[in-house]
N, C-alpha and C. Protein backbone atom coordinates (compact mmCIF):
# COMPACT_ATOMS: atom_id res chain seq x y z
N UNK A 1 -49.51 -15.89 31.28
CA UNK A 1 -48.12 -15.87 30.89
C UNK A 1 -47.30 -16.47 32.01
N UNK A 2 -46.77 -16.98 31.53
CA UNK A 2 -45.34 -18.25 32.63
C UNK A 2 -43.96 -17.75 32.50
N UNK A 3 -43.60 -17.06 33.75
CA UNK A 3 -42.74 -16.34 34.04
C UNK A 3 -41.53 -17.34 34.12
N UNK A 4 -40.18 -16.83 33.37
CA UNK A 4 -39.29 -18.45 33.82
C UNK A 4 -38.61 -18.07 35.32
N UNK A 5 -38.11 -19.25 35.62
CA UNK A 5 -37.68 -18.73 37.58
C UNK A 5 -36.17 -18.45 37.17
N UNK A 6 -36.33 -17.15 38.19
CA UNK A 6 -34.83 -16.45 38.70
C UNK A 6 -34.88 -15.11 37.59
N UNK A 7 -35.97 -15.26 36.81
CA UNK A 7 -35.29 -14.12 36.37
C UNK A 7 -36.61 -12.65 36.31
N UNK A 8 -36.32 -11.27 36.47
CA UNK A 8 -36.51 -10.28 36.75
C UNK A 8 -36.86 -9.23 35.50
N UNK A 9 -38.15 -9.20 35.04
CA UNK A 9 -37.90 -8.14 33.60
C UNK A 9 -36.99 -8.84 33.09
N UNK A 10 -35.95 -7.79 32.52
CA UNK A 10 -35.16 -8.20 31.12
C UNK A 10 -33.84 -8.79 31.50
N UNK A 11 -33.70 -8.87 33.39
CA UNK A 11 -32.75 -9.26 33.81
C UNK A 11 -32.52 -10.43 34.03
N UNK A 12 -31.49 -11.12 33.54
CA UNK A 12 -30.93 -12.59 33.74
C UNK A 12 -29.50 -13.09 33.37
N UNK A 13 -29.90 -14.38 33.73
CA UNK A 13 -28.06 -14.68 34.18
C UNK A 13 -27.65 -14.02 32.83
N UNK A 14 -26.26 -13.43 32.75
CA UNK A 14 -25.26 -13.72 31.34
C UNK A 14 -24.52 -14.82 30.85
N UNK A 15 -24.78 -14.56 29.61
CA UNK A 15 -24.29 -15.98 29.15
C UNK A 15 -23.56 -15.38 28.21
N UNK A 16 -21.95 -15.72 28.04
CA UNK A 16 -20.94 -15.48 27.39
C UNK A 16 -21.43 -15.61 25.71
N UNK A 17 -21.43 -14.64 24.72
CA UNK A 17 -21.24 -14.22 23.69
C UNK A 17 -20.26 -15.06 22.38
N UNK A 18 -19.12 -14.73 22.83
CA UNK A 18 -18.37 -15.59 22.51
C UNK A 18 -17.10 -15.90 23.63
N UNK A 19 -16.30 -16.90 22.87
CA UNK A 19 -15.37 -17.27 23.63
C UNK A 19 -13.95 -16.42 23.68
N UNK A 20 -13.39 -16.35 24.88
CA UNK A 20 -12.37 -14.86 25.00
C UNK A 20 -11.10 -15.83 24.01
N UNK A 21 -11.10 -16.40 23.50
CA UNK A 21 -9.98 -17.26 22.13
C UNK A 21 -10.64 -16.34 21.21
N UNK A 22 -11.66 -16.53 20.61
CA UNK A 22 -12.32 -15.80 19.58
C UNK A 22 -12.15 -14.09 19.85
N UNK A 23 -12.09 -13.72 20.90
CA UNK A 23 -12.18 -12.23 21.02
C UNK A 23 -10.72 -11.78 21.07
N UNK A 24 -9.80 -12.99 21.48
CA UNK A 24 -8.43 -12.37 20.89
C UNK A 24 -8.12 -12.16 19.85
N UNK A 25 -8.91 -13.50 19.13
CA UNK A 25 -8.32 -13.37 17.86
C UNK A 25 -9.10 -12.49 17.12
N UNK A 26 -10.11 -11.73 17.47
CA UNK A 26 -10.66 -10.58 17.17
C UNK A 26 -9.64 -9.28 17.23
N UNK A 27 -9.05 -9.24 18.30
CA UNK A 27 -8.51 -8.15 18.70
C UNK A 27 -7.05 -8.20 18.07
N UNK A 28 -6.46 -8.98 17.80
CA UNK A 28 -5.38 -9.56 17.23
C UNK A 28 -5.27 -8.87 15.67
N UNK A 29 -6.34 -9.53 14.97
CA UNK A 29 -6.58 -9.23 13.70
C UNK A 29 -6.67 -7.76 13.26
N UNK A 30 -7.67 -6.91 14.33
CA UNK A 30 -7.64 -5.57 14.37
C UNK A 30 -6.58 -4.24 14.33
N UNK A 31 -5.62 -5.12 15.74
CA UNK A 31 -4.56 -4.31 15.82
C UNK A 31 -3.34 -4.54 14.37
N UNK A 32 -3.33 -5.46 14.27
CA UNK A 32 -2.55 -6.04 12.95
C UNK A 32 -3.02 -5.13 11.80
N UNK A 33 -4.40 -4.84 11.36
CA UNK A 33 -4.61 -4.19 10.24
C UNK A 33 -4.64 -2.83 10.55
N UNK A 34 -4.89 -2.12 12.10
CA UNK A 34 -4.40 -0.66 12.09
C UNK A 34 -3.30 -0.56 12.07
N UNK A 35 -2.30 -1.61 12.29
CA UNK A 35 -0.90 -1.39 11.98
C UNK A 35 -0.61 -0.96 10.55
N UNK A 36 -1.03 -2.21 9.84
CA UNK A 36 -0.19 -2.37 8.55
C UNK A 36 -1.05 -1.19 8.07
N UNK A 37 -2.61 -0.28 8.11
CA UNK A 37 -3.01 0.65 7.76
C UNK A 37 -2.00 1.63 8.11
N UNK A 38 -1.41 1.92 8.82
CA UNK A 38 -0.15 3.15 9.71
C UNK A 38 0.89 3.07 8.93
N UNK A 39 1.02 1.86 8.36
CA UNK A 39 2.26 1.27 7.54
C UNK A 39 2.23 2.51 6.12
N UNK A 40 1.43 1.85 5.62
CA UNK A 40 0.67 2.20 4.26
C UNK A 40 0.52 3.86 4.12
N UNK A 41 -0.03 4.40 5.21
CA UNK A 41 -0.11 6.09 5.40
C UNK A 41 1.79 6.32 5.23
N UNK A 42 2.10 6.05 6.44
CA UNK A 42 3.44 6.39 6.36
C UNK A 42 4.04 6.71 5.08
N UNK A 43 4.02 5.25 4.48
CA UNK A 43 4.95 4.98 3.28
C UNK A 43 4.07 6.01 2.02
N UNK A 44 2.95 6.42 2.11
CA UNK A 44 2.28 7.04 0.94
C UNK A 44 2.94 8.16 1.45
N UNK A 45 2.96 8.74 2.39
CA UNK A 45 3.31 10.04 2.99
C UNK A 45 4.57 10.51 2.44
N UNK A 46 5.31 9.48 2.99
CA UNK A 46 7.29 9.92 2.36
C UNK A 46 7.34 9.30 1.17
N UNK A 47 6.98 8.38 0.19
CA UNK A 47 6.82 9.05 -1.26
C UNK A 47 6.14 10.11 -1.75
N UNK A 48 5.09 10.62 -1.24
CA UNK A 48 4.86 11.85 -1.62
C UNK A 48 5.68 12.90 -1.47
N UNK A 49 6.35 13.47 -0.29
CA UNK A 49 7.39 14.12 -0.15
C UNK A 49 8.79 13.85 -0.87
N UNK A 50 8.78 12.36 -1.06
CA UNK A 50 9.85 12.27 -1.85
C UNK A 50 10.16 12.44 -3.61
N UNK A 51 8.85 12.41 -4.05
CA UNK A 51 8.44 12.92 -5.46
C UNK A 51 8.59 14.39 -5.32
N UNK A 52 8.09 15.03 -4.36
CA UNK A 52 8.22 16.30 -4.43
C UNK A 52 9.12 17.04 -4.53
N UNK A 53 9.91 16.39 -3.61
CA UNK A 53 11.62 17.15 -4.06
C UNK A 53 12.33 16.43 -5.15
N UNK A 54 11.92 15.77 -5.93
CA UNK A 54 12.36 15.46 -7.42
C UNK A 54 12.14 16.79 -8.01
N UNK A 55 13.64 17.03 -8.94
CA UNK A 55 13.08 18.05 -9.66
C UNK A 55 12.25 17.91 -11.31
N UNK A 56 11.27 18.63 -11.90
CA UNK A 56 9.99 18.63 -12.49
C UNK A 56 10.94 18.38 -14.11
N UNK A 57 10.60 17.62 -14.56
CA UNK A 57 11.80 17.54 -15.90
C UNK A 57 10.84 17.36 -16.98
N UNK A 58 10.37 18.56 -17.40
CA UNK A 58 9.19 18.72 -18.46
C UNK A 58 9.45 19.74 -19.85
């Protein structure tokens, strides 16, 4: 077996994954949809409370 040079067991150089453009726009996209998810709770939240104090006309 032919060991490649410089490197140690499982240890060797790192080599970038992706590019930190791509990981913004990773992170970008994320925070944007836990937002508009926060959005969405909110707004379900105070129409629910706000149906509730409607009074029941049955």
């Amino acid at each position: 077996m032919i060991r490649s040079p410089g490197s140690v067991g499982f240890e060797s150089r790192r080599t970038p994954v992706a590019s930190s453009r791509l990981t913004n726009a990773i992170a970008t996209s994320l925070a944007i949809g836990t937002l508009s998810l926060c959005f969405v709770v909110a707004l379900t939240i105070l129409s629910i409370k706000a149906s509730m104090a409607l009074p029941f006309a049955g």
